[in-house]
Protein backbone atom coordinates (compact mmCIF):
# COMPACT_ATOMS: atom_id res chain seq x y z
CA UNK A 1 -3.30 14.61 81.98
CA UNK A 2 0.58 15.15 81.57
CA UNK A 3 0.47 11.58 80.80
CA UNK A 4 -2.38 11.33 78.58
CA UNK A 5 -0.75 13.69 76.34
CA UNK A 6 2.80 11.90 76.42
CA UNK A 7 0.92 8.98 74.98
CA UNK A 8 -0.44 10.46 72.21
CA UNK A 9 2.62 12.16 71.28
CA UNK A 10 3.98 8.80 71.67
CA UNK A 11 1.23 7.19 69.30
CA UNK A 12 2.02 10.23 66.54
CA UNK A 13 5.66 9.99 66.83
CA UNK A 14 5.58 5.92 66.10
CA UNK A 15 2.69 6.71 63.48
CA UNK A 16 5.39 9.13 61.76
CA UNK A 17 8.58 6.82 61.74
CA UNK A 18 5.99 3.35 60.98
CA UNK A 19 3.50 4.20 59.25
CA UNK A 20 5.45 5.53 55.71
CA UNK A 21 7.58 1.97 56.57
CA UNK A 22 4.16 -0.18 56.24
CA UNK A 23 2.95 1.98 53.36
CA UNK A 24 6.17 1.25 51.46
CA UNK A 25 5.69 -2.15 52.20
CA UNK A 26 2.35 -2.20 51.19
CA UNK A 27 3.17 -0.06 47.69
CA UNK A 28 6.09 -2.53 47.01
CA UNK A 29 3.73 -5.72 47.38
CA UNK A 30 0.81 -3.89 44.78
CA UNK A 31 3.51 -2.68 42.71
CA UNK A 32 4.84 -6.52 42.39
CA UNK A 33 1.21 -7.96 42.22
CA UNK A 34 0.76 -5.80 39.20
CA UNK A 35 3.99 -6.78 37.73
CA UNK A 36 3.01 -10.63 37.86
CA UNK A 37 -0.48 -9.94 37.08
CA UNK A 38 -0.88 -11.02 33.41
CA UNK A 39 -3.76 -8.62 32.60
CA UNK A 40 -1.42 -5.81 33.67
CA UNK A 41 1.28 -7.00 31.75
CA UNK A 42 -1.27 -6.97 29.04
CA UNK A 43 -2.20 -3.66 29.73
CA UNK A 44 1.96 -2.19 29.60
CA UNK A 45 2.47 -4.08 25.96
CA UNK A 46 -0.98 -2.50 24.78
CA UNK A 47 -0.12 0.85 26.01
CA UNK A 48 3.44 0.31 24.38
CA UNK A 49 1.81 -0.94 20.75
CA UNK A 50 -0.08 2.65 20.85
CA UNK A 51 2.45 4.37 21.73
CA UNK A 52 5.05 3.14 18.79
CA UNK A 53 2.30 3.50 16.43
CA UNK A 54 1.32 6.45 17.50
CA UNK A 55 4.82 7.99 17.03
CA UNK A 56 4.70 6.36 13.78
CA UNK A 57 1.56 8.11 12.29
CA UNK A 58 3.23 11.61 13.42
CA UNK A 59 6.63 11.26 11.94
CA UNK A 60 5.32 9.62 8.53
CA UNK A 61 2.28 12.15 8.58
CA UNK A 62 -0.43 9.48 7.25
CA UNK A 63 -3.51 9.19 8.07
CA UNK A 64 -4.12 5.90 9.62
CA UNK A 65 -1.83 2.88 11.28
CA UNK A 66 -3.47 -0.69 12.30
CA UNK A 67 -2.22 -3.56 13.47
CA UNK A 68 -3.84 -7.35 13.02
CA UNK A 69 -3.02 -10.40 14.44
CA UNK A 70 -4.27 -14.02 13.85
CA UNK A 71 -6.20 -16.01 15.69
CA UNK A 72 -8.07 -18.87 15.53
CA UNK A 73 -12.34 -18.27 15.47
CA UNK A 74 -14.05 -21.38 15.53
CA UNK A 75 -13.73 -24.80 13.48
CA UNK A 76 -14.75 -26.35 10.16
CA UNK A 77 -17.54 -28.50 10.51
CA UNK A 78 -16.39 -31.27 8.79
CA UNK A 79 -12.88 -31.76 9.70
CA UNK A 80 -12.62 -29.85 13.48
CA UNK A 81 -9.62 -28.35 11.92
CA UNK A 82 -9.20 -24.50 13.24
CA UNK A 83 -10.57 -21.47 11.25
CA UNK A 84 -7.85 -19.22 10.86
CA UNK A 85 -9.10 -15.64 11.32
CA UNK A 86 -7.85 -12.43 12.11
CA UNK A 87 -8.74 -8.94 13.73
CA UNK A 88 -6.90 -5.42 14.07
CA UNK A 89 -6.43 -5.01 17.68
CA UNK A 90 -4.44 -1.38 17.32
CA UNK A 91 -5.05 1.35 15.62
CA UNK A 92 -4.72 5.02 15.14
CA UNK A 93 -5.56 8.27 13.08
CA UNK A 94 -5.18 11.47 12.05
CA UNK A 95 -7.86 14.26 12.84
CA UNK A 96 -10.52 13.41 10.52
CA UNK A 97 -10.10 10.10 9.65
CA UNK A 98 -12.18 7.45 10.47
CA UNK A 99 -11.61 4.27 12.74
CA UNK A 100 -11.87 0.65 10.48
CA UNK A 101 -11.06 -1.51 13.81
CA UNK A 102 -14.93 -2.66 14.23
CA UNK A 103 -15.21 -3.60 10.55
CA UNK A 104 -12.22 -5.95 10.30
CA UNK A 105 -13.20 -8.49 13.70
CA UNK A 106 -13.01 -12.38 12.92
CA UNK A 107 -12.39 -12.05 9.46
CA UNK A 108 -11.56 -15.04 7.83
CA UNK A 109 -7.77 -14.94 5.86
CA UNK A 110 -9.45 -16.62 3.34
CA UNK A 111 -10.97 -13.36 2.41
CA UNK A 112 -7.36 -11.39 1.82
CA UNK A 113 -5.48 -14.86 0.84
CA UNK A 114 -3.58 -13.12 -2.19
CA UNK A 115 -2.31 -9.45 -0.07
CA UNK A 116 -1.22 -12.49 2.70
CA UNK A 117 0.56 -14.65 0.74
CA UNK A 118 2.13 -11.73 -0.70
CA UNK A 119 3.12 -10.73 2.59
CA UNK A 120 4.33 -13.79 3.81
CA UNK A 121 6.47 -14.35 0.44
CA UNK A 122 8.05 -10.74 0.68
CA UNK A 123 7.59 -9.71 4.39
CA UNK A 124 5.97 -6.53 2.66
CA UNK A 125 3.34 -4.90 0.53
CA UNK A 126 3.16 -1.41 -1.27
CA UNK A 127 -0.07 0.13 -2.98
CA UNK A 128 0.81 3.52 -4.77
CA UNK A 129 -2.78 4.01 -5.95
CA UNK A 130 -5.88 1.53 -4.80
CA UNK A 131 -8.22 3.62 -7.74
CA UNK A 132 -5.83 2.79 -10.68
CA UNK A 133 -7.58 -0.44 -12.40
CA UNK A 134 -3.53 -1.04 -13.91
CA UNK A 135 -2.39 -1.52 -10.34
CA UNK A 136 -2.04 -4.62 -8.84
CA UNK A 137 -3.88 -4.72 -5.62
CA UNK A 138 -3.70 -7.74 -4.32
CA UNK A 139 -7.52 -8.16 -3.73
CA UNK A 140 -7.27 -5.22 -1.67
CA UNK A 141 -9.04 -2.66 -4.26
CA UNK A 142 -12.66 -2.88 -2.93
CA UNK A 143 -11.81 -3.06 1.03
CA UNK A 144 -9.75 0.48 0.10
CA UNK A 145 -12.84 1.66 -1.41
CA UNK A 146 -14.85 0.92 1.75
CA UNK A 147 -12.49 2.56 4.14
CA UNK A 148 -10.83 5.20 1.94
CA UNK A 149 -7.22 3.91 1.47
CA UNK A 150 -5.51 5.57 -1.57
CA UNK A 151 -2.09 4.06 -0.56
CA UNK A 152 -0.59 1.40 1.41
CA UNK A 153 2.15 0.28 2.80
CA UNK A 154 2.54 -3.20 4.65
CA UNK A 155 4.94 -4.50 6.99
CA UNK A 156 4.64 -8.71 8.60
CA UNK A 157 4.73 -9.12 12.13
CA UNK A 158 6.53 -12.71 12.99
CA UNK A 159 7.61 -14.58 16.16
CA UNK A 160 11.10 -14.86 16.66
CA UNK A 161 10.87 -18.16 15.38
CA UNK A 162 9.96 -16.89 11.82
CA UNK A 163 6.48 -17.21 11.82
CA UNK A 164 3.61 -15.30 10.55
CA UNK A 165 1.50 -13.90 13.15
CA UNK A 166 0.11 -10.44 12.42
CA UNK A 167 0.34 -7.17 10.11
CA UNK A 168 1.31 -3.87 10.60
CA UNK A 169 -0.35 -1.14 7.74
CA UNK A 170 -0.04 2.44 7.30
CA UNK A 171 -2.65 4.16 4.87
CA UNK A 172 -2.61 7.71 2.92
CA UNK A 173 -6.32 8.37 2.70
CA UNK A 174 -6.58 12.05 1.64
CA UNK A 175 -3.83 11.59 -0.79
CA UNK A 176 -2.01 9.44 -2.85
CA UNK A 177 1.51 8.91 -1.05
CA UNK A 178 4.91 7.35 -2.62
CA UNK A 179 6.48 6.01 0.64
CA UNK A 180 10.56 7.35 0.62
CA UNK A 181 12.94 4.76 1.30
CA UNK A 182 13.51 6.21 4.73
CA UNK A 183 9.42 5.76 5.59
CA UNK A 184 9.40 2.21 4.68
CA UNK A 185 12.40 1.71 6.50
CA UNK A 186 10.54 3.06 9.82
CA UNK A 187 7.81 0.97 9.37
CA UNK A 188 9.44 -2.55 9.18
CA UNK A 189 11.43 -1.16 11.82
CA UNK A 190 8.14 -0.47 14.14
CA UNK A 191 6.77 -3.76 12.72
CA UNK A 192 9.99 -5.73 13.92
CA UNK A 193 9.51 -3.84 17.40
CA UNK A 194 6.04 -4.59 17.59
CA UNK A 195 6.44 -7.98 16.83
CA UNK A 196 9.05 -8.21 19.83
CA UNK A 197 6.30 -6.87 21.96
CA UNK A 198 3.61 -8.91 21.04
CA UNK A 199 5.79 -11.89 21.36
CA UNK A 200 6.04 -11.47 25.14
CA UNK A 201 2.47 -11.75 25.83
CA UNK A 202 1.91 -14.81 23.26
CA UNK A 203 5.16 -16.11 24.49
CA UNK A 204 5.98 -16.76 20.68
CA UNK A 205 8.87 -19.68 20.00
């Protein structure tokens, strides 16, 4: 009896002392799984994107932020060259906005070729007032009408190498909004953080 219960105080006392070691162990091998595991690592840069953006909408007080990024969607028929496209993949609002993310999938630049060039001439585009017929839009007027936009301001996202790969917006949709020096300042700011973010999970030259 005496040593039937010396055992088992023998088998809890080892349990104690080994069993947190092995559960380390096994906590430090997950924890480094997820850390090599690119759909994690996808996960941490999303997470981060919302966050910054997030911030972004609160301090500026607008009314919505989205990001886009290229991407190719397909090919032309008659030369297999690569249609470029592209899609907001981040985006946030204030209370009683609405969302525009499922409109703009796999649309074709072709479609906003002047407010891109623009953008990729100036690394920037500003929109006091998307209703004022005297303002130049940029082809922008009637996709503002759709989703509400009164005023925009635009911000590129590049690779470290210099290139074009994405757009960061911020929208006034209840009012009309003259961005301050300091806002516009924030927002390339985000857009240059941003763009260091994305770049890890492209793995941008």
């Amino acid at each position: 009896m005496e040593a039937s219960i010396i055992a088992t105080i023998g088998v809890a006392l080892i349990t104690a002392v080994i069993g947190p070691s092995i559960l380390e162990v096994v906590k430090n091998k997950l924890s480094r799984k997820k850390q090599t595991d690119p759909m994690y690592e996808e996960m941490l840069i999303d997470v981060q994107v919302d966050e910054q953006i997030q911030a972004l909408l609160t301090n500026i007080g607008c009314d919505r932020i989205w990001v886009t990024q290229f991407h190719n969607g397909g090919h032309y028929y008659s030369s297999g060259v690569s249609i470029k496209k592209f899609s907001v993949f981040y985006e946030v609002v204030s209370t009683g906005t609405s969302f525009i993310q499922q409109s703009f999938q796999n649309v074709p630049t072709s479609f906003f070729s002047k407010s891109l060039k623009e953008i990729a001439d100036k690394n920037i585009l500003e929109v006091y007032d998307m209703t004022d017929p005297n303002t130049n839009s940029y082809g922008l007027s009637d996709s503002a009408n759709e989703t509400g936009c009164q005023s925009l301001f635009m911000a590129c996202l590049k690779t470290p190498s210099g290139k074009l790969h994405g757009v960061l917006g911020v929208e006034f949709v209840k009012d009309k909004h003259r961005f301050t020096v300091a806002e516009k300042t924030a927002i390339k700011n985000a857009a240059l953080y941003i763009s260091g973010i994305l770049s890890t999970i492209h793995k941008s030259k």
